[in-house]
Each structure stands twice: as C-alpha cells, then as structure tokens.
C-alpha atoms as a PDB file:
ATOM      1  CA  UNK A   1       8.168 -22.375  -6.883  1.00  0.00           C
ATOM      2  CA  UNK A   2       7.110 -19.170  -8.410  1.00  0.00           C
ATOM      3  CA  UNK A   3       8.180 -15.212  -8.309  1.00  0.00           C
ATOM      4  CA  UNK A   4       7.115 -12.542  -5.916  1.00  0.00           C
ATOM      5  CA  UNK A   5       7.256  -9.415  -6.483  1.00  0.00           C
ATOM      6  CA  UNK A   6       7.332  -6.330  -4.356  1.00  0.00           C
ATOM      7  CA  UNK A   7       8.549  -2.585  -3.853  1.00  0.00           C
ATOM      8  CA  UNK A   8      12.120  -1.726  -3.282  1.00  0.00           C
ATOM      9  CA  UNK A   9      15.890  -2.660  -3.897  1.00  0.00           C
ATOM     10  CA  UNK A  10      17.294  -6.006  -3.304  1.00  0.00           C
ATOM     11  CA  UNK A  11      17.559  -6.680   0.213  1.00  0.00           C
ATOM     12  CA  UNK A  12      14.857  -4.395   1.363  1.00  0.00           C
ATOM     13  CA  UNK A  13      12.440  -5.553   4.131  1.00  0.00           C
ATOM     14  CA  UNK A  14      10.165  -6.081   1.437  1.00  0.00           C
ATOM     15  CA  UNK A  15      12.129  -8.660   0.106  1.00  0.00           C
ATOM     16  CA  UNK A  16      12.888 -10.282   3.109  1.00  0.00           C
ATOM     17  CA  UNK A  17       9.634 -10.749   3.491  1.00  0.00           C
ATOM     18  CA  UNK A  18       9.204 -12.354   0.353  1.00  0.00           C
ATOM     19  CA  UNK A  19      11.993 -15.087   1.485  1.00  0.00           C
ATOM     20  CA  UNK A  20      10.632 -15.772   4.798  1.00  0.00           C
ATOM     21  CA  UNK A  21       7.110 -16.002   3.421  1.00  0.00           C
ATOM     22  CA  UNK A  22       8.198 -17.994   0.130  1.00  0.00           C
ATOM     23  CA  UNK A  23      11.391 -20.093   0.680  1.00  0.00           C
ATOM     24  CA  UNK A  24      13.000 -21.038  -2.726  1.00  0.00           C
ATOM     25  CA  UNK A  25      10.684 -18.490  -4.902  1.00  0.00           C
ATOM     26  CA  UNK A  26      12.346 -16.051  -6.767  1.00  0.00           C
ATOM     27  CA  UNK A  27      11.892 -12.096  -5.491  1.00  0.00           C
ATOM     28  CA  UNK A  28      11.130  -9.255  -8.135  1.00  0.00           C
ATOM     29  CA  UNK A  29      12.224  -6.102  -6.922  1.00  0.00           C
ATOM     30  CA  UNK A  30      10.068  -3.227  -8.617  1.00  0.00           C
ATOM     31  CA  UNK A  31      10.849   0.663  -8.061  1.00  0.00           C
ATOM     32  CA  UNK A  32       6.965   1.656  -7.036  1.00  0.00           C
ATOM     33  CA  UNK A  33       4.035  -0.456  -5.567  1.00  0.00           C
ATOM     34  CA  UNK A  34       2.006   0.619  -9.004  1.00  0.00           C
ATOM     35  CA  UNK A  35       5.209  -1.594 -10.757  1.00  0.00           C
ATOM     36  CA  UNK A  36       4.473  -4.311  -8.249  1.00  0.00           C
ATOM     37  CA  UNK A  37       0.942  -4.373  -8.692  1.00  0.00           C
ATOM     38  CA  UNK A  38       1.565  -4.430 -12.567  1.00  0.00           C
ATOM     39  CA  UNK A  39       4.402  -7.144 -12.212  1.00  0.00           C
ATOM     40  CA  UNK A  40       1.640  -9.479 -10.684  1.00  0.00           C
ATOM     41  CA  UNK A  41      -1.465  -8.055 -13.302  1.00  0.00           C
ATOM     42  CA  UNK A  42       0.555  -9.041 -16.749  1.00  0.00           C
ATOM     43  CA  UNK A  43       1.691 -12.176 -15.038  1.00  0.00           C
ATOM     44  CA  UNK A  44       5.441 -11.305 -14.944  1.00  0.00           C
ATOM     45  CA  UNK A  45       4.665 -12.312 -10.754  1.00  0.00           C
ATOM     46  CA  UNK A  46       2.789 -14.828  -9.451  1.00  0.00           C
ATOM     47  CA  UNK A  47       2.131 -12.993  -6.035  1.00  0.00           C
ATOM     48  CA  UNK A  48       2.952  -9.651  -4.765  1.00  0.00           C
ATOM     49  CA  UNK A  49       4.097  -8.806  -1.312  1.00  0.00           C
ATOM     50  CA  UNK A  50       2.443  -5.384  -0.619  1.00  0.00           C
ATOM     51  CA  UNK A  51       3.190  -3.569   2.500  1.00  0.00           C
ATOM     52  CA  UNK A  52       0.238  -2.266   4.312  1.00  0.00           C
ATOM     53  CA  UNK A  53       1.112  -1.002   7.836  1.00  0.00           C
ATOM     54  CA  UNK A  54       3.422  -0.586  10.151  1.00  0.00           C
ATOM     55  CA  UNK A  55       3.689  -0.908  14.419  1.00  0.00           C
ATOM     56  CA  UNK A  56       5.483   2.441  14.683  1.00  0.00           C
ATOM     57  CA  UNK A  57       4.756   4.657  11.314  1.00  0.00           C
ATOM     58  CA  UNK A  58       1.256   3.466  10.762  1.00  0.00           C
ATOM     59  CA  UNK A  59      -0.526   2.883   7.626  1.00  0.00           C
ATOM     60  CA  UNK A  60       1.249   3.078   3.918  1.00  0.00           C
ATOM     61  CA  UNK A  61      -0.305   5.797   2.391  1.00  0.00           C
ATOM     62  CA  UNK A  62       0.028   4.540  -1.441  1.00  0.00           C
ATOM     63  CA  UNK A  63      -1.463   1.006  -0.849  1.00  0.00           C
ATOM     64  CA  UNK A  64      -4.757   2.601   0.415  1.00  0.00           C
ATOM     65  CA  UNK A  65      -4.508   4.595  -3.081  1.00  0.00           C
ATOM     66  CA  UNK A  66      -3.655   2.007  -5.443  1.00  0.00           C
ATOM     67  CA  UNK A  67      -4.968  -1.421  -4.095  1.00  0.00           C
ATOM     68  CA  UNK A  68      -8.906  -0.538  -4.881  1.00  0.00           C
ATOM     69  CA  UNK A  69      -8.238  -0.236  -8.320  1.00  0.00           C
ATOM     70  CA  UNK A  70      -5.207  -2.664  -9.049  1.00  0.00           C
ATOM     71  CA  UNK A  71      -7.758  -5.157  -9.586  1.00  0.00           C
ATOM     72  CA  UNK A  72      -5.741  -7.892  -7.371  1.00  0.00           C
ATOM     73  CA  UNK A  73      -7.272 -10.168  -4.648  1.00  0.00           C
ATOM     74  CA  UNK A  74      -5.497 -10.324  -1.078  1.00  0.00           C
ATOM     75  CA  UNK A  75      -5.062 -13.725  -0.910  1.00  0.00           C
ATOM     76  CA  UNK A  76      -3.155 -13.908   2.640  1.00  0.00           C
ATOM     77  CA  UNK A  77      -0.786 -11.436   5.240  1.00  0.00           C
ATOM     78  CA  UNK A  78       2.443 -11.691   6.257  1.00  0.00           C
ATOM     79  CA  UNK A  79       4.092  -9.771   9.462  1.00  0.00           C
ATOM     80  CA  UNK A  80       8.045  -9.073   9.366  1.00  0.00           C
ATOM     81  CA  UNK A  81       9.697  -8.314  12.123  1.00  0.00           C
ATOM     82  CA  UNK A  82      11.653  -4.467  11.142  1.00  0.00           C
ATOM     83  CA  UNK A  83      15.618  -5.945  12.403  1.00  0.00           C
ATOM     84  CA  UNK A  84      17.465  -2.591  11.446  1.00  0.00           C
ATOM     85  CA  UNK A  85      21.806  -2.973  11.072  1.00  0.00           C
ATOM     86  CA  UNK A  86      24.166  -0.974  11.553  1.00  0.00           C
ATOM     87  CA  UNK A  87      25.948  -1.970   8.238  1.00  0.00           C
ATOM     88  CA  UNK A  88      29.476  -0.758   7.485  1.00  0.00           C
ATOM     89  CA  UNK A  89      32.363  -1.907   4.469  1.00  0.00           C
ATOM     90  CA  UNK A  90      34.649  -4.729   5.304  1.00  0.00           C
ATOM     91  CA  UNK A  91      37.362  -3.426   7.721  1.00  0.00           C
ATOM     92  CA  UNK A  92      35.880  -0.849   9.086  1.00  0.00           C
ATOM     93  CA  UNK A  93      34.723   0.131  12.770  1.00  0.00           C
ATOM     94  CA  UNK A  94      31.668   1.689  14.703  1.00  0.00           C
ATOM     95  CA  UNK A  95      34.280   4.017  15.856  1.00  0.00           C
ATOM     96  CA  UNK A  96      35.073   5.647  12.191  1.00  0.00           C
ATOM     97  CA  UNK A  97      31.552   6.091  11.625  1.00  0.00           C
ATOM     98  CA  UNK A  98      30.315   9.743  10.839  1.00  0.00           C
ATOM     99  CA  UNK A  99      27.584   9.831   8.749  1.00  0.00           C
ATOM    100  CA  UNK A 100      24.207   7.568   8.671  1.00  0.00           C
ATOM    101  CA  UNK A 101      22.173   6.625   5.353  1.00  0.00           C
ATOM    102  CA  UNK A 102      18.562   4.906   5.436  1.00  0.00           C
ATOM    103  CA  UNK A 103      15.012   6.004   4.824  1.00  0.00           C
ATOM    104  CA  UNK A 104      13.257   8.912   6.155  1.00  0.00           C
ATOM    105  CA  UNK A 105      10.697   6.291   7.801  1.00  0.00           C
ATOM    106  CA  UNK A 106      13.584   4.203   9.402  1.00  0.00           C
ATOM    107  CA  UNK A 107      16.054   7.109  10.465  1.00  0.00           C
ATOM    108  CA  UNK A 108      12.855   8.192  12.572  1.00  0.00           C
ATOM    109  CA  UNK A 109      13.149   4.695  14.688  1.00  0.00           C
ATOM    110  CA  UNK A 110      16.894   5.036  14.824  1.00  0.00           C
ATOM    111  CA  UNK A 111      17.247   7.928  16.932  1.00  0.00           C
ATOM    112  CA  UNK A 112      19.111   6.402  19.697  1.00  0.00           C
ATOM    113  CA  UNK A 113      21.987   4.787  18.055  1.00  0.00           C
ATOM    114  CA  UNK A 114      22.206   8.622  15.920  1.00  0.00           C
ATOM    115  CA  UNK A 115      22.596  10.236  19.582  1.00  0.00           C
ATOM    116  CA  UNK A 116      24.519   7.938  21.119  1.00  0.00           C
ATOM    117  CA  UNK A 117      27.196   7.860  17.694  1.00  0.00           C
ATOM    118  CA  UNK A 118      27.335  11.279  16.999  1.00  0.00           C
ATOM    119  CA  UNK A 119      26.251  10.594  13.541  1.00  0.00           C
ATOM    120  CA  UNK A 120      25.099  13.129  10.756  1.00  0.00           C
ATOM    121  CA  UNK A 121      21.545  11.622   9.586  1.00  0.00           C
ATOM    122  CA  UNK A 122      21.709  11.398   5.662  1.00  0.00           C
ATOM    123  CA  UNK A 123      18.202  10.555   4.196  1.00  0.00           C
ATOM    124  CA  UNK A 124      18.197   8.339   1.446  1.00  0.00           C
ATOM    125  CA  UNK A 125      14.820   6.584  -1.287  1.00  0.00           C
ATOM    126  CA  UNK A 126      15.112   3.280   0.348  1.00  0.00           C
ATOM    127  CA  UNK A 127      17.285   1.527   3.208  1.00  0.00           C
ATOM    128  CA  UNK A 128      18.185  -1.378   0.829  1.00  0.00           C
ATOM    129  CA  UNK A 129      19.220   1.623  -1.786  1.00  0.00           C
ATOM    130  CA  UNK A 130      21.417   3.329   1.086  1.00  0.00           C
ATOM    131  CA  UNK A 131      23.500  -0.294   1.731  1.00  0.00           C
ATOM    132  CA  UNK A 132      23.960  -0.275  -2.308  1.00  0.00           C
ATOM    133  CA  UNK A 133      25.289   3.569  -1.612  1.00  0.00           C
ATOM    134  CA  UNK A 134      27.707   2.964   1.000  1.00  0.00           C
ATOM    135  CA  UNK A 135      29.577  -0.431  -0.836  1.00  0.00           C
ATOM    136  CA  UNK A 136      29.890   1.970  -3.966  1.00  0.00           C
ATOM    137  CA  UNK A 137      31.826   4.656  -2.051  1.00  0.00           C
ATOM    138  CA  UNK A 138      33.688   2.044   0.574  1.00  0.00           C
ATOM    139  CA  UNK A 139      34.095   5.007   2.520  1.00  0.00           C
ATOM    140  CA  UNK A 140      34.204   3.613   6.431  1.00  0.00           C
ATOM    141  CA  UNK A 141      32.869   7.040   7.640  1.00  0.00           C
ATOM    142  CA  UNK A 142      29.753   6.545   6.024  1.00  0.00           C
ATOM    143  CA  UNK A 143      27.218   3.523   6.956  1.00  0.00           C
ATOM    144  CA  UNK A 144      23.653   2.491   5.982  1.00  0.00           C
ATOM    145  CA  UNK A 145      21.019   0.993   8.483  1.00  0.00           C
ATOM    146  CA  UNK A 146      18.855  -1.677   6.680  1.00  0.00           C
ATOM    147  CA  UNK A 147      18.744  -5.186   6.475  1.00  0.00           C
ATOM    148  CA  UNK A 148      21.249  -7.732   7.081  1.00  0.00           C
ATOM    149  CA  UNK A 149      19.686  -9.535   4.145  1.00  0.00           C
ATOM    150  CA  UNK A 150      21.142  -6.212   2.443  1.00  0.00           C
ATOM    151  CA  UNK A 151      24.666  -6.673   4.051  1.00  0.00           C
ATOM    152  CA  UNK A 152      25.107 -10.107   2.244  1.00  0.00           C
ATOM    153  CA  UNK A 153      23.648  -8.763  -1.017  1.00  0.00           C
ATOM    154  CA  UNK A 154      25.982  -5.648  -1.538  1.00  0.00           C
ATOM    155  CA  UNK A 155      28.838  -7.386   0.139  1.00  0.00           C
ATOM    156  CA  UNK A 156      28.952  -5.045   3.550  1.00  0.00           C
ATOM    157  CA  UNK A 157      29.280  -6.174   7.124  1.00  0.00           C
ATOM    158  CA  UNK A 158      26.882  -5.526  10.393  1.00  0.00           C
ATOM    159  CA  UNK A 159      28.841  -3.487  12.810  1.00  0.00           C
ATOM    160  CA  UNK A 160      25.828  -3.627  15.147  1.00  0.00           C
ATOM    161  CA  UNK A 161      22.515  -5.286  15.122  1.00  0.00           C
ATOM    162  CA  UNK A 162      19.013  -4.141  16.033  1.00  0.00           C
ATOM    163  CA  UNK A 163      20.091  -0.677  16.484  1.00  0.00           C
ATOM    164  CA  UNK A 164      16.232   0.418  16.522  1.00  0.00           C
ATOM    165  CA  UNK A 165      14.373   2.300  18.997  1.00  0.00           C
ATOM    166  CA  UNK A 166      11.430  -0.188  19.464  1.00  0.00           C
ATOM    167  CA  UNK A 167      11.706  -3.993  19.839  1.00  0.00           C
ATOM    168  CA  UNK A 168       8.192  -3.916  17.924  1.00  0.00           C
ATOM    169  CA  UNK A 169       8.901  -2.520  15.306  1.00  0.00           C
ATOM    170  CA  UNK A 170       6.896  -4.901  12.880  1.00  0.00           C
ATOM    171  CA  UNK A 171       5.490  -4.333   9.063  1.00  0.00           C
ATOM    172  CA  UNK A 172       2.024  -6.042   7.948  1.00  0.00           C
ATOM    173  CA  UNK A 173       2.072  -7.104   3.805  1.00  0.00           C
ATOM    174  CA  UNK A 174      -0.769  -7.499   2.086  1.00  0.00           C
ATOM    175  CA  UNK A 175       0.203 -10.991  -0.471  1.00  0.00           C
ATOM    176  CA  UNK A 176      -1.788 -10.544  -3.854  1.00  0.00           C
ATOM    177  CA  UNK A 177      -2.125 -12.458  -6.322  1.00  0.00           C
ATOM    178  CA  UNK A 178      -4.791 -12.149  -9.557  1.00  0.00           C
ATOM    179  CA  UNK A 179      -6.916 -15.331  -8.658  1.00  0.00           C
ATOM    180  CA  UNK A 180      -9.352 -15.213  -6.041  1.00  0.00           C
ATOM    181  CA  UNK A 181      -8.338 -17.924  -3.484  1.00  0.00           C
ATOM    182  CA  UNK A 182     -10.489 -18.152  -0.450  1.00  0.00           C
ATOM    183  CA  UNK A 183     -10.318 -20.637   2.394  1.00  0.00           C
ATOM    184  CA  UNK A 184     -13.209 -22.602   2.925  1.00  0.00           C
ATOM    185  CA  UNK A 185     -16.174 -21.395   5.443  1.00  0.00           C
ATOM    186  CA  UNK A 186     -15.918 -22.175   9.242  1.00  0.00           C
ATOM    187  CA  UNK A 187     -11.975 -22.095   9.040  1.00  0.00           C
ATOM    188  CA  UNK A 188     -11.034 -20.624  12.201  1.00  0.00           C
ATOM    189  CA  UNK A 189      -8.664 -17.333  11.547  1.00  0.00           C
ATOM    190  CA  UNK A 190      -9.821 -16.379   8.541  1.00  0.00           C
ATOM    191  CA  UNK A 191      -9.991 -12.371   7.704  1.00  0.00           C
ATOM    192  CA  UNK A 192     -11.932 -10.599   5.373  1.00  0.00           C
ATOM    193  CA  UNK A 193     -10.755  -7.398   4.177  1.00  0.00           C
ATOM    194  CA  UNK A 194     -13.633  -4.671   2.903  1.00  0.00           C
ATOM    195  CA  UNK A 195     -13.557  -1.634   1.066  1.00  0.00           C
ATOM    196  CA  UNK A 196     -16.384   0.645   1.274  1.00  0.00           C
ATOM    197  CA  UNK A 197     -18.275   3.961   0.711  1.00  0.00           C
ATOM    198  CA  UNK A 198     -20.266   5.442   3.168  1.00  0.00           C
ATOM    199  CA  UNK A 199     -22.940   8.003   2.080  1.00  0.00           C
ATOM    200  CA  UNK A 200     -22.366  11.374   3.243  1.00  0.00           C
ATOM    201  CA  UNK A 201     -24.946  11.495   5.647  1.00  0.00           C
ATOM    202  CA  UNK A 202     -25.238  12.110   9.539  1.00  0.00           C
ATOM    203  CA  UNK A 203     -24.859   8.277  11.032  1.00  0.00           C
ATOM    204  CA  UNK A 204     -23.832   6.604   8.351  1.00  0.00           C
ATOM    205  CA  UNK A 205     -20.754   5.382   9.767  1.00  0.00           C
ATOM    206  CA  UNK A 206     -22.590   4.461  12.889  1.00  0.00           C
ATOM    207  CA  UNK A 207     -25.472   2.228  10.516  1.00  0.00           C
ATOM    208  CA  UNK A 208     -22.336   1.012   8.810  1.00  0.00           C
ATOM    209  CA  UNK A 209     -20.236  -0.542  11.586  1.00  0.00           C
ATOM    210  CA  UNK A 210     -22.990  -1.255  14.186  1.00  0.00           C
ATOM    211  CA  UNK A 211     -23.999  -4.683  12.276  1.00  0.00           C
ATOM    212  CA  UNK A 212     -20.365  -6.274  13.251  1.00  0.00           C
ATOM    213  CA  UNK A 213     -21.012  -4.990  16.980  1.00  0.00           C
ATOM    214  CA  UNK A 214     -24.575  -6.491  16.952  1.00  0.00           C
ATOM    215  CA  UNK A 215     -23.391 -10.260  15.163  1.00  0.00           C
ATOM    216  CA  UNK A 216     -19.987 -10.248  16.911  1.00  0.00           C
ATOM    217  CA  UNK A 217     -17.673  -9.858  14.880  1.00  0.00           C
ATOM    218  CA  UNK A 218     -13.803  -8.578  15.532  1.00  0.00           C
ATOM    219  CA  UNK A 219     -13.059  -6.037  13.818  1.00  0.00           C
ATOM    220  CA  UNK A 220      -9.252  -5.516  13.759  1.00  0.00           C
ATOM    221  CA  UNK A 221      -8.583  -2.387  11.131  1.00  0.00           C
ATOM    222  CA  UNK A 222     -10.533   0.446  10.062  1.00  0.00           C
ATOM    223  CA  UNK A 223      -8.606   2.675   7.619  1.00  0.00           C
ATOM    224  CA  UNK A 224     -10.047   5.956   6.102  1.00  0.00           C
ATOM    225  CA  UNK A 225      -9.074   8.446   3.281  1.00  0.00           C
ATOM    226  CA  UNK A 226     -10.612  10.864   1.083  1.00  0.00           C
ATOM    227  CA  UNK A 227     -11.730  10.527  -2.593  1.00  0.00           C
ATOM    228  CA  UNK A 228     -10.470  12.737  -5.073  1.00  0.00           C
ATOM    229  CA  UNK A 229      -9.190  15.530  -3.375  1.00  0.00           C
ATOM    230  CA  UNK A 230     -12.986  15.747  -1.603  1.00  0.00           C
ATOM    231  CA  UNK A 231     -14.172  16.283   1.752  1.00  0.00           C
ATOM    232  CA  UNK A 232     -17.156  14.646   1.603  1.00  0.00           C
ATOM    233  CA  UNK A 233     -16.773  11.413   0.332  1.00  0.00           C
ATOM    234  CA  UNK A 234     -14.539   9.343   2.531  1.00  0.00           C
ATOM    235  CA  UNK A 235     -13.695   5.606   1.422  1.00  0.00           C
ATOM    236  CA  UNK A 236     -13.136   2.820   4.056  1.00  0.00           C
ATOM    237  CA  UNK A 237     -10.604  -0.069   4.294  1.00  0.00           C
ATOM    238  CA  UNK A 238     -11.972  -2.849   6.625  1.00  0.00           C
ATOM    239  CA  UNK A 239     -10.485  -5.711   8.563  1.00  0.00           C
ATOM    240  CA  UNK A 240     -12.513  -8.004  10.147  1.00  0.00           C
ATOM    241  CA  UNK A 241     -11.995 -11.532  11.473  1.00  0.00           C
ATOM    242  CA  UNK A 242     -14.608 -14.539   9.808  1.00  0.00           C
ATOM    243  CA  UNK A 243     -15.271 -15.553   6.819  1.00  0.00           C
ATOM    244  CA  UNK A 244     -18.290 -13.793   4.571  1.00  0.00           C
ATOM    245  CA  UNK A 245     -20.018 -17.195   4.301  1.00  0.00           C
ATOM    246  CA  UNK A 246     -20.105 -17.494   7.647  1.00  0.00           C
ATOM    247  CA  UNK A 247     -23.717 -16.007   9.558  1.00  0.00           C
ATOM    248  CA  UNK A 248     -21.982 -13.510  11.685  1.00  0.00           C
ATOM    249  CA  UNK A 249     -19.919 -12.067   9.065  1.00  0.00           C
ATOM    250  CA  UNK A 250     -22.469 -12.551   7.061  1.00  0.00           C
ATOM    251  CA  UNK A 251     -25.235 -10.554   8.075  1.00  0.00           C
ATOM    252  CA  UNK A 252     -22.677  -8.431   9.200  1.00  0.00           C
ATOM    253  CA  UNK A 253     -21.682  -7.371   5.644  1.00  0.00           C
ATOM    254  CA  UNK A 254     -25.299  -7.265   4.410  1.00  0.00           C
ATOM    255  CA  UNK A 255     -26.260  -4.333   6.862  1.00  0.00           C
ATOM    256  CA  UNK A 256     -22.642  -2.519   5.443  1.00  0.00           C
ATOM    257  CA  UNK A 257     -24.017  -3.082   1.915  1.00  0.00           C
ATOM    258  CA  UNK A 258     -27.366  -1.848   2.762  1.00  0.00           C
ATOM    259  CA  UNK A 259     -26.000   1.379   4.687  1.00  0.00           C
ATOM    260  CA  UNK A 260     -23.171   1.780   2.247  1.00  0.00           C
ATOM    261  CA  UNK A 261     -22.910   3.740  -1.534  1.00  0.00           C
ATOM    262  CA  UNK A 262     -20.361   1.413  -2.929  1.00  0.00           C
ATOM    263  CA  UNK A 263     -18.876  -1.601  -0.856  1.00  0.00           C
ATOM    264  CA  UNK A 264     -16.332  -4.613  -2.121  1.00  0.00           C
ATOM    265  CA  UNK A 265     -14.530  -7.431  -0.546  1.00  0.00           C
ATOM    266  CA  UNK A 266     -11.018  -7.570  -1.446  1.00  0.00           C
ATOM    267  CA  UNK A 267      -9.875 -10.591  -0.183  1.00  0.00           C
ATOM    268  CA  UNK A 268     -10.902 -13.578   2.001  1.00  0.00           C
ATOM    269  CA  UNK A 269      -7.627 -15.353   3.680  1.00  0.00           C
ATOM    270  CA  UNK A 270      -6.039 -17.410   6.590  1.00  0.00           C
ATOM    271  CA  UNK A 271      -5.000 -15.183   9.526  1.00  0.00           C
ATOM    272  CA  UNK A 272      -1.079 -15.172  10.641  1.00  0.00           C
ATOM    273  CA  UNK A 273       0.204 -16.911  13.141  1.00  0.00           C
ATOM    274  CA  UNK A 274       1.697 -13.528  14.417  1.00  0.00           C
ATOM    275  CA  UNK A 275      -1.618 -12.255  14.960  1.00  0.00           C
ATOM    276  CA  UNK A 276      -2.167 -14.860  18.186  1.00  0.00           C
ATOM    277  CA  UNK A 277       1.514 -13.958  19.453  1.00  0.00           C
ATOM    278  CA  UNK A 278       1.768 -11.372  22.474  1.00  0.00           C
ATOM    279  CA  UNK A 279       3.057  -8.035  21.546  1.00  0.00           C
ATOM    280  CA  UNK A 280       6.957  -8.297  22.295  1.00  0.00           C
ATOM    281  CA  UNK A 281       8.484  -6.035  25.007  1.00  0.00           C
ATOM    282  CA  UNK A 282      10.224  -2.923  24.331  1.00  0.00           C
END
C-alpha cells in the first residue's frame, strides 16, 4: 500500500479516482496540481493521479502547462466515470431546495436538473469544496452536486443521483509517479505519450505526424498549446498506441525526432480497459 496524491478536497472525483484505481492506499488531497506534482517529486506520494481530459469539457488546461516540466513519468491512465449527486443535509427534501453549489465545469453539465428545480446556480472552487460548504451551513435550501464519495465524507445525504446532462460524462488521469516504469515490448495496449516541438516552418506538422500514418500506428490524442505567450512556437502532447521499442512505433518516433526541434517521451504504460469499452449511451 502506498499514498496517492492528487488535486482537490476530500471526496472530489479526483479522489475517487484514487480509490477505485488504488484500493487500500491512502489519498493526499493537495490544493493545486503544481502541489500534487510536488507531493509525488519530494516523495511525500508515491503516485499522483493527474487529471488530463475530459468527455464533455475537453482537455485540462494546467496539466498541459505543468506536466513537461514536473519532471514525473506517466506510468499508467485511469478513466472515472463523472456520477454527479444531488447532495442535501440529513432531513431535508428536493422540494426545499433553492440554491445549487458545485464547480463552474460541473454546473455546465447540470443544466437540466437547474431548469427542471428552479434552482439559483452558485459557483463554487471545487464540487468536493461545495459538499464541505453546504454541511457547515445545514441550511436545507442550499445543496451541492459532487460526489457521493463526498456525501459520506462531510456527513450529507444524496437526494438524487446522476443528475448530469450526459451519461458520458467521463475524466481521463494521467498516474505519475518519479520512476520510469515501462511495460515490456510487444505488450498489446501499451501507449506512449510524446511531447514535442515542431519547427516553425510550412509542413512541419505534416513531416511530423505522417511517419505514424506511413508505419501504422493509432494515434489517439494530439494536444497543442503555445510557448511563452508566442505565436510561433507551438508545443505538442501526443498519444499514440505501441510501445517505442516496438518497429512501428519505432520508426515512427524517429521521423518525429528528425522533423521535430525538441521532442520527449513522457511515459510508456498499459492501456485501460475503458479504452476497448463502447462509448455508453446518452
């Protein structure tokens, strides 16, 4: 057993995650990802669960920043399923309900339940946070959508479950950890995640990519953001499905180092099992 840390309050998704990934380890909840990256750099964490993307909002803007210099390896991926509660205090009803706390991001995937309620939207840091809000005032007008991991932690009850818009609603983590671990070459369902530079130059993109088209390798993510407040550099964060001692991959990433200014693999790990799962209906 070991400790896992990540970003948020007690009973955030985040830490959900961390359960459901790592039964019996203990979960470190850290107010930023930069606190979770450092939690797992001075060894305070063994791993940290590090949310990347997300079905409905897309990517997370502060991984893309942080991960290519927090000096961690990805060492595997986890996908949790977004459950969002209607959480209330003991006693009280859907019916007394008037006001609505959670994230900005998850008040945006709640917008049926807000409709359908009447409810005056209240945006608050963190969904976990707003569940620690609404025990402190036991006030049964006022309720907090998050987890129902957070309902047993701050002692609340779920008036309502899956009150979100989208039965897809799922979040992809990023586990890290400071160690390289790698599974071995051949292992079906491995992925390879890349970051790299391209030079500003017309094609380069085009040279850069066209070697996983041409050796047949999936590529499942391509993320892209700007350097330092410039237009003309433009990094790249790159999932692709193989392993880099494998031939396809292989040559694959040769022709990206050869077309690329700067290029670095950030982690080598088993696929999840989600990833072979059908997309669940709405």
């Amino acid at each position: 057993m070991g400790i896992i840390a990540f970003q948020g309050r007690p009973g955030a998704y985040s830490d959900l995650a961390c359960r459901q990934a790592f039964p019996g380890w203990t979960t470190l909840p850290c107010e930023t990802f930069a606190d979770a990256i450092a939690a797992v750099h001075d060894g305070r964490a063994d791993l940290g669960m590090l949310a990347c993307e997300n079905s409905l909002a897309g990517r997370v803007p502060d991984i893309h920043a942080l991960l290519p210099q927090a000096g961690l390896n990805i060492v595997g991926e986890h996908f949790q399923r977004v459950e969002h509660c209607l959480l209330g205090v003991p006693g009280s009803t859907i019916a007394q309900a008037r006001r609505v706390h959670t994230h900005p991001v998850a008040m945006g995937q709640i917008r049926g339940i807000i409709e359908a309620l009447g409810l005056t939207p209240v945006v608050e840091f963190d969904t976990a946070g707003a569940a620690e809000l609404v025990a402190r005032w036991n006030n049964p007008e006022d309720v907090a959508v998050a987890s129902a991991l957070a309902a047993e932690l701050n002692g609340l009850v779920v008036l309502r479950h899956n009150v979100e818009d989208a039965a897809h609603n799922t979040t992809r983590f990023y586990i890290t950890s400071r160690d390289a671990v790698r599974p071995p070459p051949g292992q079906a369902g491995t992925v390879t995640t890349v970051l790299f530079r391209v030079r500003n130059t017309a094609g380069a993109l085009y040279k850069v990519l066209g070697g996983f088209a041409t050796n047949g390798v999936n590529m499942t993510r391509l993320e892209s953001y700007m350097l330092d407040g410039s237009f003309a550099a433009t990094q790249f964060l790159l999932d692709v499905e193989g392993h880099p001692e494998d031939e396809p991959l292989g040559q694959a990433l040769a022709e990206l180092a050869f077309f690329s200014e700067t290029s670095a693999i950030l982690g080598v790990y088993p696929g999840s099992p989600f990833r072979g799962q059908a997309a669940p209906g709405r």
